[in-house]
N, C-alpha and C. Protein backbone atom coordinates (compact mmCIF):
# COMPACT_ATOMS: atom_id res chain seq x y z
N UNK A 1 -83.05 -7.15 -15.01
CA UNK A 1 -82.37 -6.84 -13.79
C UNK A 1 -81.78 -5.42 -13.91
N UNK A 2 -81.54 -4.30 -12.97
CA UNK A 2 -81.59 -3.10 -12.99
C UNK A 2 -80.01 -3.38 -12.51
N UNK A 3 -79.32 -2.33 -13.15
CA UNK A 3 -77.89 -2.38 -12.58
C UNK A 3 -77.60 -2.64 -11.14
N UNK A 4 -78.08 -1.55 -10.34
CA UNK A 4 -78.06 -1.80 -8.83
C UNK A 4 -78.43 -3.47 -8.44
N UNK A 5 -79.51 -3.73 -9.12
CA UNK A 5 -79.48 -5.08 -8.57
C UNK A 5 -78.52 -5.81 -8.89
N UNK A 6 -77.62 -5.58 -10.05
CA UNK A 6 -76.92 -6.65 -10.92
C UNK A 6 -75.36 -6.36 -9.99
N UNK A 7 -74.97 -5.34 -9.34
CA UNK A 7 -74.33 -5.21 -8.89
C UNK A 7 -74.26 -5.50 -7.61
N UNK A 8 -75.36 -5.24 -6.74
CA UNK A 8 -75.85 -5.95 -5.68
C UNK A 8 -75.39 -7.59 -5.52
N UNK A 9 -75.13 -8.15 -6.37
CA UNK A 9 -75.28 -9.64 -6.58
C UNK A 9 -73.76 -10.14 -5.97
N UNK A 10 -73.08 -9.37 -6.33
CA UNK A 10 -71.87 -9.51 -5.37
C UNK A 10 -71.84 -9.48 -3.84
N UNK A 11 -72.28 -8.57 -3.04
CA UNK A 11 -72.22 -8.90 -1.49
C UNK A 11 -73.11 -10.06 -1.29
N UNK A 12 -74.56 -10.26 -1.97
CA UNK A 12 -75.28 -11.27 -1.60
C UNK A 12 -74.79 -12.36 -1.16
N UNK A 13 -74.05 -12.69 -2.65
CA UNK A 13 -72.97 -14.11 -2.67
C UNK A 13 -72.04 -14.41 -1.94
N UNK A 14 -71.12 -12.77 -1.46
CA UNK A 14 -70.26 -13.09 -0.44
C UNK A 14 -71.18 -13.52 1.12
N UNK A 15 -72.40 -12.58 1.32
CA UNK A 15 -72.73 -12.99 2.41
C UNK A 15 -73.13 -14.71 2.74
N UNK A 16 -73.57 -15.29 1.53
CA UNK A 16 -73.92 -16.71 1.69
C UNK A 16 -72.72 -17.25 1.75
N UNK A 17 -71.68 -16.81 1.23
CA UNK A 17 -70.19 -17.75 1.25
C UNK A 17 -69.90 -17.88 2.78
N UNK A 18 -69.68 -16.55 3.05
CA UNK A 18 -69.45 -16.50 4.63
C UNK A 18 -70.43 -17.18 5.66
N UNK A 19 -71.85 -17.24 5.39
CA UNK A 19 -72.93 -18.06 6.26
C UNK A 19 -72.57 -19.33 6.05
N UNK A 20 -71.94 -20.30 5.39
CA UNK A 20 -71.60 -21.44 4.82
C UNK A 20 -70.91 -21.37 5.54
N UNK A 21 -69.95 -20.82 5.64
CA UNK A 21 -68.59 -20.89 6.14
C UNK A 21 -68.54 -21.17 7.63
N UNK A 22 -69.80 -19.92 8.24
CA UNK A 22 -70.02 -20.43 9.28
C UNK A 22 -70.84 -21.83 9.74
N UNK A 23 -71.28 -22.41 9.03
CA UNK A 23 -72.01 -23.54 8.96
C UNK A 23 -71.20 -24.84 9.01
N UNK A 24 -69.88 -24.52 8.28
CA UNK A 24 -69.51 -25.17 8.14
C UNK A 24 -68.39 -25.81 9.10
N UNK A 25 -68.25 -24.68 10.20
CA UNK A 25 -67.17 -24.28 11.30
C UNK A 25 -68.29 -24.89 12.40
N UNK A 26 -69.96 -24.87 12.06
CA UNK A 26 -70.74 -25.60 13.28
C UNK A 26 -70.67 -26.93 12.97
N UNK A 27 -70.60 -27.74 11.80
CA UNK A 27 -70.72 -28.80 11.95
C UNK A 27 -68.84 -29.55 12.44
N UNK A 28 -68.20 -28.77 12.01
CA UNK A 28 -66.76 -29.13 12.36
C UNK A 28 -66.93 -29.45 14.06
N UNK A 29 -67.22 -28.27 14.22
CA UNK A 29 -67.39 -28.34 15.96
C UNK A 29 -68.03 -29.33 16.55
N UNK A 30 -69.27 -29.72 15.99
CA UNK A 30 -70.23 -31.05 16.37
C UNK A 30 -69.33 -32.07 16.14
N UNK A 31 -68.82 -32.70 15.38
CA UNK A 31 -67.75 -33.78 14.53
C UNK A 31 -67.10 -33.95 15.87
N UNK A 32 -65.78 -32.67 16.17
CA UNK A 32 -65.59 -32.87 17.36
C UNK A 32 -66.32 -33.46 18.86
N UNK A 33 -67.23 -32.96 18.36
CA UNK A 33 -67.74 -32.91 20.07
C UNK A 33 -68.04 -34.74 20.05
N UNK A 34 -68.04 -35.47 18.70
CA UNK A 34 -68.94 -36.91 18.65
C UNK A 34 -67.48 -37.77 18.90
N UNK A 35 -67.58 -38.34 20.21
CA UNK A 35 -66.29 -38.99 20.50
C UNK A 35 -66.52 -40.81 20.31
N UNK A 36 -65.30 -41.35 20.21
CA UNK A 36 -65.64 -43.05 20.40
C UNK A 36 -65.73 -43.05 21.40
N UNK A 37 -66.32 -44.48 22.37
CA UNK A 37 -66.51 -45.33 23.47
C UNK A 37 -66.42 -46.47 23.34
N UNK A 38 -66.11 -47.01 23.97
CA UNK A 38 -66.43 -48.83 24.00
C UNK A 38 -67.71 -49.51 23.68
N UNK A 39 -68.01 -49.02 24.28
CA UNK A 39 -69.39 -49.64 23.96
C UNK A 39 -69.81 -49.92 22.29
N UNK A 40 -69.72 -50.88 21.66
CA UNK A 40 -70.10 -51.21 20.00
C UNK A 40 -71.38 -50.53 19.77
N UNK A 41 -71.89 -51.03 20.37
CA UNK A 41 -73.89 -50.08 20.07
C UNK A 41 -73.07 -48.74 19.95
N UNK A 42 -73.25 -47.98 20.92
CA UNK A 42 -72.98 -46.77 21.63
C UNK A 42 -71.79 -46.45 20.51
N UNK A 43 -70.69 -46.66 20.24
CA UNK A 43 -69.72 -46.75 19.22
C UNK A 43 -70.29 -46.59 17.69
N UNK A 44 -71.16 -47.25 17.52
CA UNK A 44 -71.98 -47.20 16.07
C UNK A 44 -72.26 -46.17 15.98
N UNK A 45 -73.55 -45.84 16.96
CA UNK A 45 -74.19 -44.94 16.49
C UNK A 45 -73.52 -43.46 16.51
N UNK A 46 -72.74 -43.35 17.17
CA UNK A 46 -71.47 -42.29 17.24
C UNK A 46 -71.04 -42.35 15.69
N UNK A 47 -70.58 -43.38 15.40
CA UNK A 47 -69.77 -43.36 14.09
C UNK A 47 -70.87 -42.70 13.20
N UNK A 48 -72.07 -43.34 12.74
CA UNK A 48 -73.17 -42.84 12.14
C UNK A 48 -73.31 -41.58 12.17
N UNK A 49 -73.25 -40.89 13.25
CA UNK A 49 -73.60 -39.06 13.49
C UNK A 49 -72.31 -38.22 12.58
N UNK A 50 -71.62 -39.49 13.15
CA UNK A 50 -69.98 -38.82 12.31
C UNK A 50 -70.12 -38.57 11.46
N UNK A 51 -70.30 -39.65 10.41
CA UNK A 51 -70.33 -40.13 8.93
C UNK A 51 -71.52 -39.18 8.78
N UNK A 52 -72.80 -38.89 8.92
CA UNK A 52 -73.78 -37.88 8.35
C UNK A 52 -72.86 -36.30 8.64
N UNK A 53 -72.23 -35.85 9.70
CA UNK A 53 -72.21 -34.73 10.00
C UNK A 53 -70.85 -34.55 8.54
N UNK A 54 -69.62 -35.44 8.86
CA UNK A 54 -68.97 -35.23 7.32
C UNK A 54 -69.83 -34.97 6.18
N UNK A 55 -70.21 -35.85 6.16
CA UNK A 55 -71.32 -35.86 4.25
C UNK A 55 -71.87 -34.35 4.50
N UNK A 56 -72.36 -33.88 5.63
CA UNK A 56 -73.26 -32.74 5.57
C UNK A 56 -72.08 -31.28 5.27
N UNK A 57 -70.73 -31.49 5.48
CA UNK A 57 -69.87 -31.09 5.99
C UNK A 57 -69.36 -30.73 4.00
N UNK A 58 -69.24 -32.29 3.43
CA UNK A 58 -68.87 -32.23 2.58
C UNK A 58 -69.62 -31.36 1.54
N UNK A 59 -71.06 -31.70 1.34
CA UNK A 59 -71.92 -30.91 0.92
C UNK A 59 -71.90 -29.51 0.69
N UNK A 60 -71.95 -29.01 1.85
CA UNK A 60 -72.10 -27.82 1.97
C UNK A 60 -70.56 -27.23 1.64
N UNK A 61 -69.57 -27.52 1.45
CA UNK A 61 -68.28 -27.48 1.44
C UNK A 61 -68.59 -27.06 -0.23
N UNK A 62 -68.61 -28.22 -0.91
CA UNK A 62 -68.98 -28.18 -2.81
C UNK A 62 -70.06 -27.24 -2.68
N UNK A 63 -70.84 -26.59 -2.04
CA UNK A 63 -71.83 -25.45 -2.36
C UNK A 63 -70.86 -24.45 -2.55
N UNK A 64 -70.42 -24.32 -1.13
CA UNK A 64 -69.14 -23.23 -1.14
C UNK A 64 -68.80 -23.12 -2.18
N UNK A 65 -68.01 -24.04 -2.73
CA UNK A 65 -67.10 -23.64 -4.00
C UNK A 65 -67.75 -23.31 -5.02
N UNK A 66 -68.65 -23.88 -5.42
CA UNK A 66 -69.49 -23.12 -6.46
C UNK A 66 -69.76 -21.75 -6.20
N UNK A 67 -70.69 -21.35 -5.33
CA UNK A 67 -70.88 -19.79 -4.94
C UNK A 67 -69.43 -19.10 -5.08
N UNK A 68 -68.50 -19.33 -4.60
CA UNK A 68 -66.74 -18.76 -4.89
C UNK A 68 -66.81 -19.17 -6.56
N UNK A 69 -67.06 -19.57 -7.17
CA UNK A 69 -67.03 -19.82 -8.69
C UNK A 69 -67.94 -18.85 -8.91
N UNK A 70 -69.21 -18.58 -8.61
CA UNK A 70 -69.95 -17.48 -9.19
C UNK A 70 -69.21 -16.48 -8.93
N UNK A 71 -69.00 -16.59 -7.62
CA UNK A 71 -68.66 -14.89 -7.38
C UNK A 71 -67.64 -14.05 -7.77
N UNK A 72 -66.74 -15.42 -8.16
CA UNK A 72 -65.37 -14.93 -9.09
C UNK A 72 -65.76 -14.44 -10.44
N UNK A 73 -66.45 -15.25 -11.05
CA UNK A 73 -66.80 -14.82 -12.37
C UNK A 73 -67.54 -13.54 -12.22
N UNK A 74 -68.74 -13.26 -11.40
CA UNK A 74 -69.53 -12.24 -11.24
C UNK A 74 -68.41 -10.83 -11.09
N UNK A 75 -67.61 -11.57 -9.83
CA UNK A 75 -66.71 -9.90 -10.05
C UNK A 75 -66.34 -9.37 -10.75
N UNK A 76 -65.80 -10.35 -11.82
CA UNK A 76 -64.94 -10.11 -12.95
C UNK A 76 -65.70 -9.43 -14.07
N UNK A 77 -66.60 -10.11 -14.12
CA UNK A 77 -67.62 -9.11 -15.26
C UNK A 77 -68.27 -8.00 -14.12
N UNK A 78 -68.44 -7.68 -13.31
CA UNK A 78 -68.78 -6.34 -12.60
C UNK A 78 -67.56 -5.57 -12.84
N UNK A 79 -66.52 -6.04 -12.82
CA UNK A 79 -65.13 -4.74 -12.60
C UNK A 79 -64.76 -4.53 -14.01
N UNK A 80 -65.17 -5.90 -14.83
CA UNK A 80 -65.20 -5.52 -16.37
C UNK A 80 -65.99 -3.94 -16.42
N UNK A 81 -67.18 -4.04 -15.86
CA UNK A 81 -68.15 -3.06 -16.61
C UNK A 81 -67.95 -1.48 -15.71
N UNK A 82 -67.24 -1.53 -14.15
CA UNK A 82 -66.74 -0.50 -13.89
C UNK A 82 -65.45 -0.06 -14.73
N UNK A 83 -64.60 -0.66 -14.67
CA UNK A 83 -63.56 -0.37 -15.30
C UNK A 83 -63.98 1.15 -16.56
N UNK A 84 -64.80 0.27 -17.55
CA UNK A 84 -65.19 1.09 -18.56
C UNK A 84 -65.64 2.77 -18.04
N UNK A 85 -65.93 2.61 -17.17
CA UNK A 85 -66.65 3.81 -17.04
C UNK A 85 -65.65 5.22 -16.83
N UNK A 86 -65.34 6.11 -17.79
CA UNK A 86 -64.22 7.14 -17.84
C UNK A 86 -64.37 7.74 -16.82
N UNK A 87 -65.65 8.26 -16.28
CA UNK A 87 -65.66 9.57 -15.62
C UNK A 87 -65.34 8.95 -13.80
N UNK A 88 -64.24 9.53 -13.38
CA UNK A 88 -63.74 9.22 -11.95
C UNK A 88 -64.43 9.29 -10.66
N UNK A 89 -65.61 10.08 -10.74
CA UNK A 89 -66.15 9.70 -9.29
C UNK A 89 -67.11 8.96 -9.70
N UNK A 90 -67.88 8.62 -10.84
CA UNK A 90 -68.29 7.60 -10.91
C UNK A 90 -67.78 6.22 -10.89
N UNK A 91 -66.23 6.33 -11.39
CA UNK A 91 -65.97 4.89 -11.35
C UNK A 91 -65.58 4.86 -9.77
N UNK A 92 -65.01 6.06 -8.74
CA UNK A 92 -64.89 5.45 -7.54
C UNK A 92 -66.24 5.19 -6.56
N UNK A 93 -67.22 5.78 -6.87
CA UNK A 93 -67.92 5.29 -5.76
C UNK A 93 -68.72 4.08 -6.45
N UNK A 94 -68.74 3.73 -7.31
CA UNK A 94 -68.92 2.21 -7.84
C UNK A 94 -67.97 1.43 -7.43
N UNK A 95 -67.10 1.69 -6.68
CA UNK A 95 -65.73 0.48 -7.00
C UNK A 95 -65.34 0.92 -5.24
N UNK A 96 -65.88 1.77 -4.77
CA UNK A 96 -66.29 1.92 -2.77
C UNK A 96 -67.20 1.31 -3.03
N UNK A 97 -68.28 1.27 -3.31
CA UNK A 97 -69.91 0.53 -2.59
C UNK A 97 -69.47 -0.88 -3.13
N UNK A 98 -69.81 -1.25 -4.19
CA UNK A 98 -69.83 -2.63 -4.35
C UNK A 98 -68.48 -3.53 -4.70
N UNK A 99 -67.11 -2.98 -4.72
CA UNK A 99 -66.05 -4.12 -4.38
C UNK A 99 -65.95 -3.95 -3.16
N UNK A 100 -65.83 -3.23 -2.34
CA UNK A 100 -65.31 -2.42 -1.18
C UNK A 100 -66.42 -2.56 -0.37
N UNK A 101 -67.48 -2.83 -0.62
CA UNK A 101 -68.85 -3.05 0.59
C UNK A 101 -68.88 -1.76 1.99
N UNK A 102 -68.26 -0.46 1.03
CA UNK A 102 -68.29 0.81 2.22
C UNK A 102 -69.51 1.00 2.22
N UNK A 103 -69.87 1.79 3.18
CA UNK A 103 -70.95 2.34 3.69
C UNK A 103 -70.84 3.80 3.16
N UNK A 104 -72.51 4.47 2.82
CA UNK A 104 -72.12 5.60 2.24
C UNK A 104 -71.83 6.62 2.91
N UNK A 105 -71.37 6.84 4.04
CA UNK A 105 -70.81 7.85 4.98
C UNK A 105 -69.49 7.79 4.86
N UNK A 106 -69.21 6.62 5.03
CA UNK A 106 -67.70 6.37 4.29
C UNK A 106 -67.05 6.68 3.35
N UNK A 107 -68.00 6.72 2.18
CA UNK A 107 -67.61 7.01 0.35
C UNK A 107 -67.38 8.66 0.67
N UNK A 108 -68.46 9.26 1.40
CA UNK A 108 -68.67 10.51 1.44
C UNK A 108 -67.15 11.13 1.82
N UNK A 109 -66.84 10.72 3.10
CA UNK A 109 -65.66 10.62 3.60
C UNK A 109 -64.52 11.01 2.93
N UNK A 110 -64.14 9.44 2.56
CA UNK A 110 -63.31 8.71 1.39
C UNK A 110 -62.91 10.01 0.25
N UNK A 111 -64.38 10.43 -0.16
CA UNK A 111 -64.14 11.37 -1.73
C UNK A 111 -64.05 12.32 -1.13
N UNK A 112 -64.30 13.32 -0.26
CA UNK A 112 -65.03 14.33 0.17
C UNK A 112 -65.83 15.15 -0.11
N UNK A 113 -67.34 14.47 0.14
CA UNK A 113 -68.19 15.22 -0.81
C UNK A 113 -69.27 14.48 0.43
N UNK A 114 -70.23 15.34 0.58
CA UNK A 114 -71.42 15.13 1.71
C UNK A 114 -72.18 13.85 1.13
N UNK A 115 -72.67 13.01 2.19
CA UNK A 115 -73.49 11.83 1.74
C UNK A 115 -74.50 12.25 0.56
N UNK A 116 -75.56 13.13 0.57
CA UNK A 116 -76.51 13.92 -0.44
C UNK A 116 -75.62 13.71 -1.68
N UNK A 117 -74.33 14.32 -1.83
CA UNK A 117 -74.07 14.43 -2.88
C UNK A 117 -73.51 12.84 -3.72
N UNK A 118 -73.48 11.90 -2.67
CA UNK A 118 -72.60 10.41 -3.04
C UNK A 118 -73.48 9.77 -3.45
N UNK A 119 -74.98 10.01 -3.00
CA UNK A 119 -76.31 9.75 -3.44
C UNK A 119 -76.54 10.01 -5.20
N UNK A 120 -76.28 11.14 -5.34
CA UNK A 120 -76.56 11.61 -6.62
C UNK A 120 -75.41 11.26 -7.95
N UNK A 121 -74.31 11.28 -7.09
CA UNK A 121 -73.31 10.64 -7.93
C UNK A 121 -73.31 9.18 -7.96
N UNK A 122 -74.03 8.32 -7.00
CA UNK A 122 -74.24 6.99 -6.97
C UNK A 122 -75.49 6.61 -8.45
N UNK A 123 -76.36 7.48 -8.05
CA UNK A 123 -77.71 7.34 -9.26
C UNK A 123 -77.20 7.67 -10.65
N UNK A 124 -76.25 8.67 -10.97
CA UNK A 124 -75.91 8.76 -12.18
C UNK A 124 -74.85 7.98 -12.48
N UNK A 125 -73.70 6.94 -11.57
CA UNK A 125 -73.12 5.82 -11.93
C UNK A 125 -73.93 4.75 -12.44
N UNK A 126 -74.15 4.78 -12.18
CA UNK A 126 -75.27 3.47 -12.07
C UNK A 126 -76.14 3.99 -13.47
N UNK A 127 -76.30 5.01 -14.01
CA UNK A 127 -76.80 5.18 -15.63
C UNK A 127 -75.62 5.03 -16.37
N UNK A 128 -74.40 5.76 -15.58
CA UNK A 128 -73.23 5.29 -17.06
C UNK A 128 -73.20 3.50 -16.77
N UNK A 129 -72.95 3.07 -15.71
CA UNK A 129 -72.88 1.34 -15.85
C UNK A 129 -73.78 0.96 -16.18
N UNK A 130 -74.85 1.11 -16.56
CA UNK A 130 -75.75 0.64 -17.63
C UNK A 130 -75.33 1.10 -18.82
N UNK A 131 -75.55 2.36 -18.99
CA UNK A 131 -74.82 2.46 -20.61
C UNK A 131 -73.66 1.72 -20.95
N UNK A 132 -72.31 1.69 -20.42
CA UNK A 132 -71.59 1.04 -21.01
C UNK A 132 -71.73 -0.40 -20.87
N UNK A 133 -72.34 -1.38 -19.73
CA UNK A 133 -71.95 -2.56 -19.87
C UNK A 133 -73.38 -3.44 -19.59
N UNK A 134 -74.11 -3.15 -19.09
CA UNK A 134 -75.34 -3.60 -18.71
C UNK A 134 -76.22 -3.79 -20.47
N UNK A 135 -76.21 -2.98 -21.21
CA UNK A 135 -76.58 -3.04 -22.57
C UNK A 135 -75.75 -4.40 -23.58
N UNK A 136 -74.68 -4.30 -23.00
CA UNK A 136 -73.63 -5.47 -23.70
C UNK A 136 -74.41 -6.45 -23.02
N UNK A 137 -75.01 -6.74 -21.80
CA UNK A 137 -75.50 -8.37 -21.35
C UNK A 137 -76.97 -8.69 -21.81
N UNK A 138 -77.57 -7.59 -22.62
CA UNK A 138 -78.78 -7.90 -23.17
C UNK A 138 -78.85 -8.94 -24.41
């Protein structure tokens, strides 16, 4: 795995946390929408939709938390391996792009230094975070 990718691995995870999340806010909503009636038949099978849409609810709930378990650990060894890195605009635009999920017009911004150049300082971060910490996970 190439640093960029290994670092990459963080928004991924947040983005699936958050798609869950929303998934999990549709089945809430359905739950709601499944009301009792009188009717026993009609009453059952209500209850039934219930009882699957929870379980589905629950499910995906314990996915959640796991992915929040990766992604905690993942950060932690990602900010482990920025941390290390002495030289300062490398450790900030490592620590804008991937804790910070900026955009590189932003970093550019942020540091003041033209996108071209956040580019080039992005490619040679990304050799010191391999040198210092990416070699330690081999």
């Amino acid at each position: 795995m190439t640093p960029k990718q290994h670092l990459r691995q963080l928004r991924q995870i947040n983005k699936r946390i958050d798609t869950q999340l929303e998934q999990v806010e549709q089945l809430r909503a359905m739950a709601e929408k499944i009301t009792t009636n009188h009717d026993h038949a009609k009453a059952r099978g209500r209850h039934d939709k219930m009882a699957e849409t929870v379980a589905k609810m629950v499910d995906l709930q314990q996915k959640i938390n796991d992915d929040i378990d990766k992604y905690i650990d993942l950060k932690a060894d990602i900010l482990q391996g920025i941390n290390k890195i002495e030289q300062a605009d490398y450790w900030q635009v490592l620590t804008l792009r991937y804790q910070n999920y900026q955009s590189w017009e932003s970093i550019a911004e942020t540091m003041g230094y033209t996108t071209r150049w956040i580019f080039i300082l992005h490619g040679r971060a990304l050799v010191e975070f391999q040198r210092v910490h990416c070699n330690s996970l081999k």
